[in-house]
N, C-alpha and C. Protein backbone atom coordinates (compact mmCIF):
# COMPACT_ATOMS: atom_id res chain seq x y z
N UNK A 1 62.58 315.66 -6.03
CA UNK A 1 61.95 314.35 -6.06
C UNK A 1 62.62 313.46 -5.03
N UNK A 2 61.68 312.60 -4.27
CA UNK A 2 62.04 311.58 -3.59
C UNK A 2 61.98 310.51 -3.63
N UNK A 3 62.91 309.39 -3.91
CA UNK A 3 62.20 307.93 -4.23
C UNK A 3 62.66 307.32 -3.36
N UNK A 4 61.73 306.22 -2.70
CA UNK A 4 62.23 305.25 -1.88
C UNK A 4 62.44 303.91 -2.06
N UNK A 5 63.19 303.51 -1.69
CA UNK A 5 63.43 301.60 -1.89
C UNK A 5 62.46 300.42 -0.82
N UNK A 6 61.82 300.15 -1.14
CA UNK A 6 60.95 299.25 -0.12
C UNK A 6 61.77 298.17 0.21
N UNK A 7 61.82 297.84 1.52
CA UNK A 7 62.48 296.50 1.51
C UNK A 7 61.86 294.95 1.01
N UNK A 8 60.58 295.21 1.25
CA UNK A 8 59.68 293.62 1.52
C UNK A 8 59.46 293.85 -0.97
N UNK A 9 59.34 294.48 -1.54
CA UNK A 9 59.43 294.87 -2.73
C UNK A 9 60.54 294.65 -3.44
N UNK A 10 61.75 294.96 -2.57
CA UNK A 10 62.76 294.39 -3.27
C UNK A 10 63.43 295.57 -4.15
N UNK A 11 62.96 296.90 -4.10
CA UNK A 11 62.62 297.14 -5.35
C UNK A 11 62.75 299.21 -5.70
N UNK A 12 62.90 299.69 -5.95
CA UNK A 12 62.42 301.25 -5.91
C UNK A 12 61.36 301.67 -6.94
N UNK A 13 60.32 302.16 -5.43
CA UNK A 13 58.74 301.67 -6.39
C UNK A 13 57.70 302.96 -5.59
N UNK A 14 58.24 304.17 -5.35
CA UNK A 14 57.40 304.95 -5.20
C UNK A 14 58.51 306.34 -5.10
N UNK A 15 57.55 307.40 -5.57
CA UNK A 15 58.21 308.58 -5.83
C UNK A 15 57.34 309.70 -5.28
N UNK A 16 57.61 310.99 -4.52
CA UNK A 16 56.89 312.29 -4.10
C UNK A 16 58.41 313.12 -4.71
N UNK A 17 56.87 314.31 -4.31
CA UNK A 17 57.41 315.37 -4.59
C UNK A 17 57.74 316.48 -3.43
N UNK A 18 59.09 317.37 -3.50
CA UNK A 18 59.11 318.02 -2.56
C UNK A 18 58.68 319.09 -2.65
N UNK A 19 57.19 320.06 -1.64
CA UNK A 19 56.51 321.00 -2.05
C UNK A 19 57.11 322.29 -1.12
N UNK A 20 57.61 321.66 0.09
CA UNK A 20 58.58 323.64 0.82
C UNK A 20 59.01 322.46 2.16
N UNK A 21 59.03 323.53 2.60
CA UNK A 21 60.40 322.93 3.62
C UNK A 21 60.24 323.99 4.81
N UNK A 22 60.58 323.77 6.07
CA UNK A 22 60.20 325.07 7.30
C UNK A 22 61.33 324.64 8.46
N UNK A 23 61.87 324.61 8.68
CA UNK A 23 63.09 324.58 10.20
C UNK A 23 63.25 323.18 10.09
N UNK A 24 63.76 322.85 8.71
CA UNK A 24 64.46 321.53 8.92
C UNK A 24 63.31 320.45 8.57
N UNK A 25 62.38 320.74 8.50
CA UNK A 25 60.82 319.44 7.91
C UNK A 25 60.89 319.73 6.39
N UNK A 26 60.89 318.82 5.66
CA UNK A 26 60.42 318.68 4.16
C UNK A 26 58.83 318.79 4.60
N UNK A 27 57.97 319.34 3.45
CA UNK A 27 56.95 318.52 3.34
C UNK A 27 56.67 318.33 1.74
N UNK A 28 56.35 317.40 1.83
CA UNK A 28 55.92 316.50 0.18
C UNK A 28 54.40 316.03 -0.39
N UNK A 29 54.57 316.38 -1.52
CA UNK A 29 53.26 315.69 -2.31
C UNK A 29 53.38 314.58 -2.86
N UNK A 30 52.32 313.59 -2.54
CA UNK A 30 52.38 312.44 -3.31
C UNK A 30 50.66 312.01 -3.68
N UNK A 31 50.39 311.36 -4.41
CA UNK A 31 48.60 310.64 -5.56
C UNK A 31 48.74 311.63 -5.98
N UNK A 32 48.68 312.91 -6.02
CA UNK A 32 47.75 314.08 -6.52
C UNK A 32 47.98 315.32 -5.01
N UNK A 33 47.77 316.49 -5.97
CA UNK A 33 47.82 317.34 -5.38
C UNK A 33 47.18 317.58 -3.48
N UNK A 34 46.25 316.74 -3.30
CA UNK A 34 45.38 316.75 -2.06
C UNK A 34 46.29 315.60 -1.02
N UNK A 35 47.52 314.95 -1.29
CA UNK A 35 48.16 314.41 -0.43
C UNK A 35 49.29 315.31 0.23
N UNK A 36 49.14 315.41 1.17
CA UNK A 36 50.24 316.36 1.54
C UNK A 36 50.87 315.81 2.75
N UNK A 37 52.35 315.60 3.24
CA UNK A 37 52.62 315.40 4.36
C UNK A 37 54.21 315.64 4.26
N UNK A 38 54.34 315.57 5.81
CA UNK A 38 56.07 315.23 6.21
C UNK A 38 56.61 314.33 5.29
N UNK A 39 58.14 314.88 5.49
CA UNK A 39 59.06 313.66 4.84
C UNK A 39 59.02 312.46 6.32
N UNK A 40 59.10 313.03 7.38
CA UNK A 40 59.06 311.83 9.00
C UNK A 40 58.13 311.32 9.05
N UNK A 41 57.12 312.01 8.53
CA UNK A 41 55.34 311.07 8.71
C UNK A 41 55.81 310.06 7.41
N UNK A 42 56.11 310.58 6.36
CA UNK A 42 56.04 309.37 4.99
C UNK A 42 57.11 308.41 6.00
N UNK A 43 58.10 308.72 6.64
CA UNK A 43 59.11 307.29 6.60
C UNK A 43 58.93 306.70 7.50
N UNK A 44 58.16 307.52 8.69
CA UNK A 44 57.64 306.43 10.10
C UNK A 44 57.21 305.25 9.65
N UNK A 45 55.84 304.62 9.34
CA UNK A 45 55.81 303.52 8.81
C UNK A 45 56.01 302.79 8.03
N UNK A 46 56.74 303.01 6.95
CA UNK A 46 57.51 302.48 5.89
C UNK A 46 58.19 301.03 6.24
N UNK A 47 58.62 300.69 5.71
CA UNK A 47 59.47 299.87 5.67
C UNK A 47 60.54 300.05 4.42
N UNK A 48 61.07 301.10 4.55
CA UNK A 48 61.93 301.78 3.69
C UNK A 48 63.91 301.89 3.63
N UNK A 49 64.12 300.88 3.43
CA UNK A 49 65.50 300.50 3.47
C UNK A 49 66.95 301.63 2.73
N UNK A 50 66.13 302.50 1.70
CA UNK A 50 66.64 303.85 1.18
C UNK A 50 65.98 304.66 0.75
N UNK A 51 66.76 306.01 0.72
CA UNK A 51 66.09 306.98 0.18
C UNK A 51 66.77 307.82 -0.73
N UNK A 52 66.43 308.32 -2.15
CA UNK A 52 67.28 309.29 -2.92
C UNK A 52 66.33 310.14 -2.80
N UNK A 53 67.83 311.17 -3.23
CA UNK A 53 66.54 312.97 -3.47
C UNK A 53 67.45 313.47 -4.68
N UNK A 54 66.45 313.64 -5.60
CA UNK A 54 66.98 314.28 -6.78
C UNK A 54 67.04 315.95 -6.77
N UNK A 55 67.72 316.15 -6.73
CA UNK A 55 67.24 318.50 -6.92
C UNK A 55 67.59 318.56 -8.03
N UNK A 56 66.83 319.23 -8.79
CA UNK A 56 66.97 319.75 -10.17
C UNK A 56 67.90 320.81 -10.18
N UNK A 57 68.61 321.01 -11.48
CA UNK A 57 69.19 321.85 -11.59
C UNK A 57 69.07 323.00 -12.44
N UNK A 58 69.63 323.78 -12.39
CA UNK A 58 69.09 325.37 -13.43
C UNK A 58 70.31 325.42 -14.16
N UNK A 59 69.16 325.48 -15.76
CA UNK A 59 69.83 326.03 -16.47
C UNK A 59 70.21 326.72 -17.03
N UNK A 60 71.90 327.33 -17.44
CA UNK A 60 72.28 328.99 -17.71
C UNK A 60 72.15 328.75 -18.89
């Protein structure tokens, strides 16, 4: 999971998902299954002041 902090929001107010990954590109889902893109395409226009990434962990 990825959440970002908007700056002009104030706020951490949107979340994707990470769907695979290829030579260093995330790519992520976000609305629903039919959104698909880069993690660089999501943050180019942003106005995105942070970013967390959660990885789940496995349990023994």
């Amino acid at each position: 999971m990825i959440f970002a902090f908007y700056r002009q929001d104030r706020q951490w107010n949107h979340a994707d998902v990470v769907t695979g990954g290829k030579r260093g590109n995330l790519s992520i889902t976000q609305h629903g299954s039919k959104n698909h893109t880069t993690l660089n395409q999501w943050l180019k226009p942003k106005k995105i002041t942070a970013v967390s990434i959660i990885r789940p962990g496995r349990r023994t």
